[in-house]
N, C-alpha and C. Protein backbone atom coordinates (compact mmCIF):
# COMPACT_ATOMS: atom_id res chain seq x y z
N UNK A 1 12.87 9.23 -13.26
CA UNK A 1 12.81 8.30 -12.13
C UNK A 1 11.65 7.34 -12.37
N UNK A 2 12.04 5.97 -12.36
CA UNK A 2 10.84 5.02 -12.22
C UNK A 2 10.47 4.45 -11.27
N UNK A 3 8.82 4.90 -11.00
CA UNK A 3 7.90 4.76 -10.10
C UNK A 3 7.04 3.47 -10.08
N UNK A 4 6.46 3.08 -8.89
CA UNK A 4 5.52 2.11 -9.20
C UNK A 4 4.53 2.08 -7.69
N UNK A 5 3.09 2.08 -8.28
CA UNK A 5 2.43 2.20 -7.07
C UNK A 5 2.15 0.44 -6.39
N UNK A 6 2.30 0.72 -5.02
CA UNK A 6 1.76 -1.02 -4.45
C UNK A 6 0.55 -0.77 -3.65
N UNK A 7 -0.16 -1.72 -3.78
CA UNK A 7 -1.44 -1.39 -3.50
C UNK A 7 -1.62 -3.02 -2.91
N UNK A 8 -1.54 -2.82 -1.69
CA UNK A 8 -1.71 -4.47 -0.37
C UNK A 8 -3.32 -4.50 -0.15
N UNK A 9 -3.25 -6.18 -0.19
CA UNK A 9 -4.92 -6.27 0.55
C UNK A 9 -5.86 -5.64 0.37
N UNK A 10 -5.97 -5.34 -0.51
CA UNK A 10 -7.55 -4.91 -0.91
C UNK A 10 -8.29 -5.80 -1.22
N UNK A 11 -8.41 -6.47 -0.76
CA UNK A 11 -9.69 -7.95 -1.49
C UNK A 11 -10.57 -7.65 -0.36
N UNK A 12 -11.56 -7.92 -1.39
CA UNK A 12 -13.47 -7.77 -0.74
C UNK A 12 -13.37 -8.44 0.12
N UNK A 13 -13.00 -9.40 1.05
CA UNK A 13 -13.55 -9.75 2.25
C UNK A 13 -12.28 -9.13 3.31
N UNK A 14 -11.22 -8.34 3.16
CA UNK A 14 -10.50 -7.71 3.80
C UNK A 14 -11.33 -6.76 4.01
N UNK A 15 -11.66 -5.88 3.09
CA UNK A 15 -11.86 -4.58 3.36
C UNK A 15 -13.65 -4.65 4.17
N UNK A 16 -14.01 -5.41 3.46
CA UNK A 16 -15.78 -5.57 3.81
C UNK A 16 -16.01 -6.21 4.83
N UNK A 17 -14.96 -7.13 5.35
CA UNK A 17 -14.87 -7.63 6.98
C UNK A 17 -15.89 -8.78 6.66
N UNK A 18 -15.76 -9.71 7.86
CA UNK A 18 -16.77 -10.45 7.98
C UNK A 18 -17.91 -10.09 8.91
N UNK A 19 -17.65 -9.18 10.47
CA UNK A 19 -18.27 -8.69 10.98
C UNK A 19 -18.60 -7.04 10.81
N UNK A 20 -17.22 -6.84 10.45
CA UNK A 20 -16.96 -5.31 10.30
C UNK A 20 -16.10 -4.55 9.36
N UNK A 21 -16.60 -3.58 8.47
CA UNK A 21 -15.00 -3.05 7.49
C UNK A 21 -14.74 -2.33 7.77
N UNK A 22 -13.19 -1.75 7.14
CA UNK A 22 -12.32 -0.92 7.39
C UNK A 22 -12.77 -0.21 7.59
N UNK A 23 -12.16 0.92 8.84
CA UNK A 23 -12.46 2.53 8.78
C UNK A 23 -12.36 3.13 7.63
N UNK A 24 -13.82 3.67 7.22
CA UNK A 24 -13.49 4.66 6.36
C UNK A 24 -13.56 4.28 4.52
N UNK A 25 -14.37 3.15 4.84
CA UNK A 25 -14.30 1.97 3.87
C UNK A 25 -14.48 2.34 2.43
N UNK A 26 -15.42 3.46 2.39
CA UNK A 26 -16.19 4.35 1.08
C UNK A 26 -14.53 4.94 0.03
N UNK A 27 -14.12 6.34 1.11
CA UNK A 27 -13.27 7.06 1.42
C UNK A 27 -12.28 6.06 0.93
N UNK A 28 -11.76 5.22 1.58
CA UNK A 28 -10.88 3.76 1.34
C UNK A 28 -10.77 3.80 -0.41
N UNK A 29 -11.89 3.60 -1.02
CA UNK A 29 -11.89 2.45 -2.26
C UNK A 29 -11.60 4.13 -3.11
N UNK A 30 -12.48 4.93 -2.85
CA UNK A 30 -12.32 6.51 -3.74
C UNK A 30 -11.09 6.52 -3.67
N UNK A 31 -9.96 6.62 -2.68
CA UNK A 31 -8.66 7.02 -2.82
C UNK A 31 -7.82 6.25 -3.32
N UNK A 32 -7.88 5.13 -3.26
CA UNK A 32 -7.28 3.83 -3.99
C UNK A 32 -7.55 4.41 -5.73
N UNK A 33 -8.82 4.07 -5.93
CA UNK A 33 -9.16 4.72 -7.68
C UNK A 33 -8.42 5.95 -7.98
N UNK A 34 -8.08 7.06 -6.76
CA UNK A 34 -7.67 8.36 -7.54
C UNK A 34 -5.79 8.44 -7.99
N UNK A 35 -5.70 7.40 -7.36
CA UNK A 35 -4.22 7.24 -7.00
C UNK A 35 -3.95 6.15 -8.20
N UNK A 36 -4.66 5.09 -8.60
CA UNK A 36 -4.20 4.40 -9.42
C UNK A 36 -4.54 5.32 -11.06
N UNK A 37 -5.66 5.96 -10.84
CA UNK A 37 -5.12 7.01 -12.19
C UNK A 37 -4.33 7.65 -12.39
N UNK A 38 -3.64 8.05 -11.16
CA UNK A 38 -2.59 9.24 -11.12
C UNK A 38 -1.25 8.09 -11.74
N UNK A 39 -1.18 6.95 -10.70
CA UNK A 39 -0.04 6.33 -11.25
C UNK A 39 -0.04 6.16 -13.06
N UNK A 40 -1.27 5.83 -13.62
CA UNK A 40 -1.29 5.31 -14.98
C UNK A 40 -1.04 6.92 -15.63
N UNK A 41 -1.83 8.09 -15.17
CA UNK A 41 -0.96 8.85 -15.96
C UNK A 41 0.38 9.49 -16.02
N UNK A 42 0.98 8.82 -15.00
CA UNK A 42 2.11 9.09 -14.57
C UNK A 42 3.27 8.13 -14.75
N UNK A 43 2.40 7.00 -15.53
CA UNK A 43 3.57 5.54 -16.52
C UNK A 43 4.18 4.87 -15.46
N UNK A 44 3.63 5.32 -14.38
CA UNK A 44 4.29 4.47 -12.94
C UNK A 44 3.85 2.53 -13.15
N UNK A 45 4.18 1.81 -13.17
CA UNK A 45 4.15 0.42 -12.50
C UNK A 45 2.90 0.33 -11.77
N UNK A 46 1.93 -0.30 -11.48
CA UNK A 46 0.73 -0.67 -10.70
C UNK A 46 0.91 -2.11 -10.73
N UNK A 47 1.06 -2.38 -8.77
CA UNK A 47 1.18 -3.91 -8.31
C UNK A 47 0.60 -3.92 -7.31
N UNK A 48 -0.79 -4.77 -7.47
CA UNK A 48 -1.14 -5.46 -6.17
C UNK A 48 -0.87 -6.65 -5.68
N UNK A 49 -1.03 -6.90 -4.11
CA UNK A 49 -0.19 -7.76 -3.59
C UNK A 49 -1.69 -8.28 -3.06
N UNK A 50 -1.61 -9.85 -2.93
CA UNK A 50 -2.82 -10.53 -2.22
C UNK A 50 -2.53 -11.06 -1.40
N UNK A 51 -2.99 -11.65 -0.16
CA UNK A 51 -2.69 -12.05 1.16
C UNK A 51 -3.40 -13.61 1.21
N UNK A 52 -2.94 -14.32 1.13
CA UNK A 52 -3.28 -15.94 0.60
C UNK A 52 -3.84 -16.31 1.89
N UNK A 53 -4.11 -15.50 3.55
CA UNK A 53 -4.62 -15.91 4.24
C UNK A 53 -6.25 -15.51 4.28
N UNK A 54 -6.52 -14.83 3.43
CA UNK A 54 -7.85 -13.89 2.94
C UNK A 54 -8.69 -15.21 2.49
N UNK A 55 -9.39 -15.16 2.81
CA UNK A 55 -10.57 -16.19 2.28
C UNK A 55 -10.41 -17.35 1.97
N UNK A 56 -9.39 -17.57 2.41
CA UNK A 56 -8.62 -18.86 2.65
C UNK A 56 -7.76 -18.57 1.20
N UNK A 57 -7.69 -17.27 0.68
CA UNK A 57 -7.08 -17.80 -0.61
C UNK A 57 -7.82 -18.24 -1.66
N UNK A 58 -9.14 -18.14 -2.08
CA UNK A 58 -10.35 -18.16 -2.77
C UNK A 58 -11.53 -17.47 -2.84
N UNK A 59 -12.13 -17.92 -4.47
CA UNK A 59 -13.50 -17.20 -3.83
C UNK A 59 -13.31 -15.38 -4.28
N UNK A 60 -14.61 -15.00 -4.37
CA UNK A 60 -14.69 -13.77 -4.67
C UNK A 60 -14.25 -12.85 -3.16
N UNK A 61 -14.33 -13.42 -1.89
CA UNK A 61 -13.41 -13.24 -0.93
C UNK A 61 -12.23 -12.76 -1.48
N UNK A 62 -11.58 -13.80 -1.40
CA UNK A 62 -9.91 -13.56 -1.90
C UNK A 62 -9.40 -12.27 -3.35
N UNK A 63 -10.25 -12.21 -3.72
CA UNK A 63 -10.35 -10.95 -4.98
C UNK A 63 -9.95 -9.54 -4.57
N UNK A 64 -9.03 -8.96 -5.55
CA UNK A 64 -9.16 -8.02 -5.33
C UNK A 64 -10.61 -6.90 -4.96
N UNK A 65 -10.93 -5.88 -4.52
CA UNK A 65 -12.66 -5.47 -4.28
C UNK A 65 -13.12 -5.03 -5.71
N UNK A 66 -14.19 -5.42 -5.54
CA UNK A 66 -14.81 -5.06 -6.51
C UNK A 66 -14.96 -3.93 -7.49
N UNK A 67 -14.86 -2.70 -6.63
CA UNK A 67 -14.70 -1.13 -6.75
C UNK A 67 -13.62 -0.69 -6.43
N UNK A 68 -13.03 -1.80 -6.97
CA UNK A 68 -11.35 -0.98 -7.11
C UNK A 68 -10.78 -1.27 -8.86
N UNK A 69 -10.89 0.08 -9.51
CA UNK A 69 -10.57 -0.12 -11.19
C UNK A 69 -8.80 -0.74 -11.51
N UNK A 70 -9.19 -2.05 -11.47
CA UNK A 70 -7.52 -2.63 -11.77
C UNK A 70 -7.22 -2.77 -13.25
N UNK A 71 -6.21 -1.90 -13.69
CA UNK A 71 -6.07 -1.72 -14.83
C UNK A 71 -5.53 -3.25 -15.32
N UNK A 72 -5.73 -3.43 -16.91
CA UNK A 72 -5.52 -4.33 -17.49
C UNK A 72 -3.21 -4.90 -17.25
N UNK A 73 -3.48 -3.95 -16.99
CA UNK A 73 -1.38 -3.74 -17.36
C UNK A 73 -0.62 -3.88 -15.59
N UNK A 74 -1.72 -3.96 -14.73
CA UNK A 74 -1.26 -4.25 -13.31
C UNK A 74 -0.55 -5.54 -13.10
N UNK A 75 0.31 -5.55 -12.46
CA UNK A 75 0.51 -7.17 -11.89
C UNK A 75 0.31 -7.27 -10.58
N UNK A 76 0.42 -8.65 -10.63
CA UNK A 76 -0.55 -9.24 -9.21
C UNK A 76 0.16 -10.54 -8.63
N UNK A 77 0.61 -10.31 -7.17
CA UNK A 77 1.24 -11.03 -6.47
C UNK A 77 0.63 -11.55 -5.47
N UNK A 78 0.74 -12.58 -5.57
CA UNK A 78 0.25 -13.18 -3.69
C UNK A 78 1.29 -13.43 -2.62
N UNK A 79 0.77 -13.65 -1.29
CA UNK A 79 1.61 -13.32 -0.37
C UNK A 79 1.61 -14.43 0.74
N UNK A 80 2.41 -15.24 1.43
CA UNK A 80 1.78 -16.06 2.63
C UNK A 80 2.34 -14.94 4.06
N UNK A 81 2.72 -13.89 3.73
CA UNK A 81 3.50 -13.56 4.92
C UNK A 81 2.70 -12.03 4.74
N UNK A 82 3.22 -11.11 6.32
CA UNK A 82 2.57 -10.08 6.83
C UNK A 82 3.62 -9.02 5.57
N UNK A 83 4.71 -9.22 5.74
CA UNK A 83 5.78 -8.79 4.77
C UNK A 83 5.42 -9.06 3.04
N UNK A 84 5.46 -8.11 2.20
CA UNK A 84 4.64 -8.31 0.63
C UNK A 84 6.20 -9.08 0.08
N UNK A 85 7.48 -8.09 0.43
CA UNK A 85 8.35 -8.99 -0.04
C UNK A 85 9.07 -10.09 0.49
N UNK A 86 8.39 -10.53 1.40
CA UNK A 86 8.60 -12.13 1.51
C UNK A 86 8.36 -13.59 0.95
N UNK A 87 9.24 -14.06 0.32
CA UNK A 87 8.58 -15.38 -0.20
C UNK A 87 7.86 -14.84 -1.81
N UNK A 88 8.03 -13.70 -1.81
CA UNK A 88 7.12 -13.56 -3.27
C UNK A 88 8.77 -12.50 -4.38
N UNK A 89 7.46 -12.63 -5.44
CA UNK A 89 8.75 -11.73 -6.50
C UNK A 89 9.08 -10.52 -6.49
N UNK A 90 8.64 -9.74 -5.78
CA UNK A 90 8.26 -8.49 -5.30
C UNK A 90 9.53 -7.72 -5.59
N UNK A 91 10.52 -7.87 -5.00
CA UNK A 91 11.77 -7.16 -4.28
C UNK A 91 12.56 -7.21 -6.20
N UNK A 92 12.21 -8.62 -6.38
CA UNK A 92 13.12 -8.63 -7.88
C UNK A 92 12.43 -8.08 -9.28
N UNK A 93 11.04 -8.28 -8.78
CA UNK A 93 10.46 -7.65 -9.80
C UNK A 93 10.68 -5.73 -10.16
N UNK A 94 10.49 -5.14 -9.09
CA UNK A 94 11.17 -3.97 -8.96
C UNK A 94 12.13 -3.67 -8.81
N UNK A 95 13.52 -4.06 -8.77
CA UNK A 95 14.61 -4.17 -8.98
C UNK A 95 15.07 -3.71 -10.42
N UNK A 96 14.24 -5.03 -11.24
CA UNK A 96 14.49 -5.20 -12.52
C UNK A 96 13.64 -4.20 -13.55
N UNK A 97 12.74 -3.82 -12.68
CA UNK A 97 12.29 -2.41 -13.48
C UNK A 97 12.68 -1.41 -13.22
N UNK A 98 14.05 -1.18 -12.17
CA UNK A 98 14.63 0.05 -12.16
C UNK A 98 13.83 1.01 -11.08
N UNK A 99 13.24 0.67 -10.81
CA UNK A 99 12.16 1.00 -9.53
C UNK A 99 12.48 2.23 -8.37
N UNK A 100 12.51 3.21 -8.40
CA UNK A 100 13.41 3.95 -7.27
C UNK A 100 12.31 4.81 -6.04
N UNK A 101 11.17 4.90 -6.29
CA UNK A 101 10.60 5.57 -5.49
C UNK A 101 8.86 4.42 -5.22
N UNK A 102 8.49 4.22 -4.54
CA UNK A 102 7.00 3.50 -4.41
C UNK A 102 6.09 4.58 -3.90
N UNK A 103 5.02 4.29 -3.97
CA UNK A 103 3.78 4.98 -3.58
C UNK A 103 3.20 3.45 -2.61
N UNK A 104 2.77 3.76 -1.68
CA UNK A 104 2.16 2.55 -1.05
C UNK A 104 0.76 2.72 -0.80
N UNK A 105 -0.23 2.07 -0.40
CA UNK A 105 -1.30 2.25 0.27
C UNK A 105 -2.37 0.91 0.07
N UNK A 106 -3.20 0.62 1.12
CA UNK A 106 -4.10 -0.58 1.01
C UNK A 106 -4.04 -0.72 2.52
N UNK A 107 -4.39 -1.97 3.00
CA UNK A 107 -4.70 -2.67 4.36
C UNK A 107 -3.31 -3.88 4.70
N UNK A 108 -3.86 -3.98 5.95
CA UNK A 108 -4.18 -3.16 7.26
C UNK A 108 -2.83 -1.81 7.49
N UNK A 109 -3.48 -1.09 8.24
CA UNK A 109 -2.30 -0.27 8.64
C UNK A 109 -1.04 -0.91 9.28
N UNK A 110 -1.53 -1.56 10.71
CA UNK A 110 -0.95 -1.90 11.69
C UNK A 110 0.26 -2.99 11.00
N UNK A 111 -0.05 -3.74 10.31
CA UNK A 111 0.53 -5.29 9.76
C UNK A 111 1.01 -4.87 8.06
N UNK A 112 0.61 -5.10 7.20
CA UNK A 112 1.48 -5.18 5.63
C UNK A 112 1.39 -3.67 5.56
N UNK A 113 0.73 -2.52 5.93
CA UNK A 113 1.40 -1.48 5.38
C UNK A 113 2.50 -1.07 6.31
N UNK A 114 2.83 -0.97 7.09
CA UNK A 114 3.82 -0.65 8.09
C UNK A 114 5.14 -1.46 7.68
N UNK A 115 4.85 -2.72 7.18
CA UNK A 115 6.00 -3.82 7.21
C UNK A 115 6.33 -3.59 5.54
N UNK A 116 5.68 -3.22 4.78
CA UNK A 116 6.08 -2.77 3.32
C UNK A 116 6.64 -1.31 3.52
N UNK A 117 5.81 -0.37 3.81
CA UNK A 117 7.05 0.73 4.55
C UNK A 117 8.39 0.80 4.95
N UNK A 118 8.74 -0.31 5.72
CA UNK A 118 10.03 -0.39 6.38
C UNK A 118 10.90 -0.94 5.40
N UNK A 119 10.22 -2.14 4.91
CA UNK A 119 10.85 -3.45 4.12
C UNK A 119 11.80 -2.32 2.81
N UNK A 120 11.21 -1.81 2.17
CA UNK A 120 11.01 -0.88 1.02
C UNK A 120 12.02 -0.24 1.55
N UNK A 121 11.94 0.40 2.66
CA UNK A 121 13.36 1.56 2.48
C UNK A 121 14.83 1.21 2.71
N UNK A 122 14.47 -0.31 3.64
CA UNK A 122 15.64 -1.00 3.85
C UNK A 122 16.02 -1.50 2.81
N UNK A 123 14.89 -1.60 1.50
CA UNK A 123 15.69 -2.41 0.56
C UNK A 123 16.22 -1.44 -0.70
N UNK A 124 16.37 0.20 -0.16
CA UNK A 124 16.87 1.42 -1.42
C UNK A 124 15.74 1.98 -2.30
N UNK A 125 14.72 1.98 -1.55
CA UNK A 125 13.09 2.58 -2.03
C UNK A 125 12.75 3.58 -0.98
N UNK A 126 12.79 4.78 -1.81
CA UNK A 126 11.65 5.84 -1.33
C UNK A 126 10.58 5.33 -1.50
N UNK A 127 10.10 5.72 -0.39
CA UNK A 127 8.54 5.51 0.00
C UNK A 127 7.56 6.43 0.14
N UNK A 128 6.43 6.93 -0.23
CA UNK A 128 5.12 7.56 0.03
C UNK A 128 4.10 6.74 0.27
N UNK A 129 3.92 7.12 1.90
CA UNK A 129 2.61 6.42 2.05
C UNK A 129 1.87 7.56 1.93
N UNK A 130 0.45 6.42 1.44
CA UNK A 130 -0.55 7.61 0.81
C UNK A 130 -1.22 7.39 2.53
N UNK A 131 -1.57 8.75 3.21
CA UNK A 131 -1.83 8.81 4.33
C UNK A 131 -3.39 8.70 4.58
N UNK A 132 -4.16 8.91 3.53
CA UNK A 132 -5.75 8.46 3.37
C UNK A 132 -6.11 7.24 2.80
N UNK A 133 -5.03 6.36 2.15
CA UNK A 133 -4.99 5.88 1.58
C UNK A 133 -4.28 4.17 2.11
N UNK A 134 -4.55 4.25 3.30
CA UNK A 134 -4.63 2.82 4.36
C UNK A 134 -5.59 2.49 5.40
N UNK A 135 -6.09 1.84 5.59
CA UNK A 135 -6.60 1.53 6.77
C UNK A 135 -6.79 0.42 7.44
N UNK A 136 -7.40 -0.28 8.24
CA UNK A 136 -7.34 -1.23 9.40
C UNK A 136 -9.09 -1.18 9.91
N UNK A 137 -9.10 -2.44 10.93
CA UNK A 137 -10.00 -2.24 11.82
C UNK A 137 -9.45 -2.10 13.30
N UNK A 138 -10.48 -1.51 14.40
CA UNK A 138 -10.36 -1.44 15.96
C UNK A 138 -9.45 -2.92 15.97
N UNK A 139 -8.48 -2.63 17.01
CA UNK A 139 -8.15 -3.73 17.61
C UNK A 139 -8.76 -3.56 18.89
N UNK A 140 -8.04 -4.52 19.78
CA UNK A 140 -8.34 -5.22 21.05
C UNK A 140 -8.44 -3.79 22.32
N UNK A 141 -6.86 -2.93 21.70
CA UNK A 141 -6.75 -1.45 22.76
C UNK A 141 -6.87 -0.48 22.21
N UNK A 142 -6.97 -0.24 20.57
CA UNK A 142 -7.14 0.94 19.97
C UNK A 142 -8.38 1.01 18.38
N UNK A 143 -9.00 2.26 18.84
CA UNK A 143 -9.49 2.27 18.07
C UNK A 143 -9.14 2.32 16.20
N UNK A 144 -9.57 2.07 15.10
CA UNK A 144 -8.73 2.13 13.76
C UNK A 144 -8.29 3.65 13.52
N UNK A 145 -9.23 4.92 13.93
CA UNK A 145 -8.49 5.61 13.68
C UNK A 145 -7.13 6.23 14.48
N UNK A 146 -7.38 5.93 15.68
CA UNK A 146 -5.81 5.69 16.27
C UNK A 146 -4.61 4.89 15.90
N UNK A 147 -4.95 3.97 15.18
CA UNK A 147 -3.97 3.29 14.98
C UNK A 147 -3.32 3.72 13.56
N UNK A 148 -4.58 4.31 12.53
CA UNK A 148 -4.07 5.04 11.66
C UNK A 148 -2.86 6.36 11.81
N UNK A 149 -3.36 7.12 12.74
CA UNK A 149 -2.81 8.44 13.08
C UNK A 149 -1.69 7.93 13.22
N UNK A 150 -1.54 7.48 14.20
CA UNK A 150 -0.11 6.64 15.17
C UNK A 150 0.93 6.37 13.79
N UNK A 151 0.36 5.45 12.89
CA UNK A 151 1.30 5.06 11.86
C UNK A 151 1.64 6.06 10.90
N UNK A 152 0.65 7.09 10.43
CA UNK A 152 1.08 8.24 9.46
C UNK A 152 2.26 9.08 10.46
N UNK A 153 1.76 9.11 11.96
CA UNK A 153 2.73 10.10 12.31
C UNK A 153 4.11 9.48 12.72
N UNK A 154 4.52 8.07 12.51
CA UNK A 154 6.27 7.26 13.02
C UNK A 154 6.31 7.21 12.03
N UNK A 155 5.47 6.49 10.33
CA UNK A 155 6.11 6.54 9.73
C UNK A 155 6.37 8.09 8.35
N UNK A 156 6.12 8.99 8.96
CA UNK A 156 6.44 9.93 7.81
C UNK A 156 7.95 10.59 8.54
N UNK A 157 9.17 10.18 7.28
CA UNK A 157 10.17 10.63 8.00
C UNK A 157 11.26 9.46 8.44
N UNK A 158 10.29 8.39 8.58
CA UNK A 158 11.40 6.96 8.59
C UNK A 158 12.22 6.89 8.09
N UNK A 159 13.57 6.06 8.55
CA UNK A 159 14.49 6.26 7.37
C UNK A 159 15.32 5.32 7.78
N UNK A 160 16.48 4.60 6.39
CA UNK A 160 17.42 3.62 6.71
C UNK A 160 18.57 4.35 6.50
N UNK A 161 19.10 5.48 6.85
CA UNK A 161 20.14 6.12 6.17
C UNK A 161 20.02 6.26 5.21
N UNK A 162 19.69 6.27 3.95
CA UNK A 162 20.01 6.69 2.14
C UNK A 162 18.03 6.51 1.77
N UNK A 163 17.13 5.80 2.56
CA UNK A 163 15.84 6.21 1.92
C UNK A 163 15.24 5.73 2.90
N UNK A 164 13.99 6.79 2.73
CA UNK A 164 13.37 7.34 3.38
C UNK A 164 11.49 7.25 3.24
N UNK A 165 10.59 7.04 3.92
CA UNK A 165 8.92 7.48 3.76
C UNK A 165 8.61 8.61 3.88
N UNK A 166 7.54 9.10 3.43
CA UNK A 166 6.72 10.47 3.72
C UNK A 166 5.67 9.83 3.50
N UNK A 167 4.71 10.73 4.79
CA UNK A 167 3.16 10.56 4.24
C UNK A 167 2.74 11.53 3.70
N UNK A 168 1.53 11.39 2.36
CA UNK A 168 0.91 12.52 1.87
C UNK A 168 -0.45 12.14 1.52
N UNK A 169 -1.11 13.29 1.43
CA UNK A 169 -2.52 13.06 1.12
C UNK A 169 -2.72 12.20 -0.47
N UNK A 170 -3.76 11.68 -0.73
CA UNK A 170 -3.98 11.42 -2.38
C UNK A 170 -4.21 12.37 -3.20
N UNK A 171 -5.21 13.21 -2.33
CA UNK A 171 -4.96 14.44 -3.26
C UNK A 171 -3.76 15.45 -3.55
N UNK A 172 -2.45 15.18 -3.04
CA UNK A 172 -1.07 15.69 -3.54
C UNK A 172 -0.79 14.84 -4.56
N UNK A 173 0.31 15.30 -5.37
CA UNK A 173 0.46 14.70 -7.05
C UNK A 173 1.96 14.01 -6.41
N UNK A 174 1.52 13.12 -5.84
CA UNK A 174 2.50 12.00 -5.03
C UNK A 174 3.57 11.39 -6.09
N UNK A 175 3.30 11.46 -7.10
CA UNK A 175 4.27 10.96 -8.73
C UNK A 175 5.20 11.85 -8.72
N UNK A 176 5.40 12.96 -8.08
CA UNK A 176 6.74 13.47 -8.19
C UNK A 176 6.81 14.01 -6.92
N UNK A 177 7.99 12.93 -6.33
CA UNK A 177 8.09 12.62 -5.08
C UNK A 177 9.07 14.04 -4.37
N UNK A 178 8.94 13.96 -3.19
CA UNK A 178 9.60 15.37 -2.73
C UNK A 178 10.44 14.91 -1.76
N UNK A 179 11.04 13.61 -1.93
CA UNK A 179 12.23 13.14 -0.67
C UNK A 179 13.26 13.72 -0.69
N UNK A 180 14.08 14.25 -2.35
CA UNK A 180 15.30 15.26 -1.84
C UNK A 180 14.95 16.72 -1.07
N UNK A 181 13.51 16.78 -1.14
CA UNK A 181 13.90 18.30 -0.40
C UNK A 181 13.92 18.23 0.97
N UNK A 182 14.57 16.95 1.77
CA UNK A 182 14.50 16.96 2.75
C UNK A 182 15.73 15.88 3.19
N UNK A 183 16.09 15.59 1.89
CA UNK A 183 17.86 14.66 2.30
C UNK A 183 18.75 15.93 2.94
């Protein structure tokens, strides 16, 4: 089965905020690194997606973070929309690599990981969200780690008829995915 991990919004002024960063921000960048080794030893695909509204789209802002080890063999997409496969190559690029299961994780919860979750299964992709392995800031009525919880617990189990999300920790060996034991 060919895998490929996506890894949304991680650029240094996402995660590092202008006033405030992500919940959990440390925790954040460690699980991102443990997961993109797992994918490389696991020959999985590594794609990050950039959000062209980030720093206006420039700038060491707009960068992926700093302390996040992006392997030489990753590809890298930008995005104008909340959706990763909108408007970008995304959907065809994994297509054409035969692509059948994703690993997801990056920012925000609430907005591109939730909407790559859905997007993904509607489009014949198993999904694993890595459940330590997203986060957000407080909004307006909830705090970030509520809004985290909230999303690990609707989306593990989602489904379009034929595929499906699970959430799992990073520290589970997420590369060999466990969605038939539950078709």
């Amino acid at each position: 089965m060919k895998q490929a991990l996506l890894v949304i919004d991680v650029q240094q002024e996402l995660i590092e905020g202008n006033e405030k960063s992500v919940l959990n921000k440390e925790q954040l960048l460690q699980n991102i690194n443990l997961v993109i080794k797992k994918a490389l030893e696991s020959d999985s695909l590594i794609v990050f997606i950039r959000d062209k509204d980030v720093a206006d789209g420039e700038g060491n802002g707009f960068q992926i973070h700093e302390d996040i080890n992006v392997p030489p063999t990753a590809t890298i997409f930008d995005k104008a929309a909340t959706n990763s496969f909108y408007g970008t190559p995304l959907l065809d690029y994994l297509k054409g690599e035969n692509i059948e299961h994703i690993v997801i994780m990056g920012c925000k919860t609430e907005y591109c990981i939730d909407s790559a979750v859905r997007v993904a299964t509607i489009n014949d992709f198993d999904v694993t969200l890595v459940g330590d392995g997203h986060s957000t800031t407080d909004s307006r009525t909830l705090p970030a780690e509520q809004i985290i919880n909230h999303h690990n617990a609707i989306l593990h189990g989602h489904d379009n008829v034929d595929h499906f999300s699970l959430v799992r920790k990073s520290s589970e060996d997420l590369f060999n995915p466990i969605h038939n034991k539950y078709r």
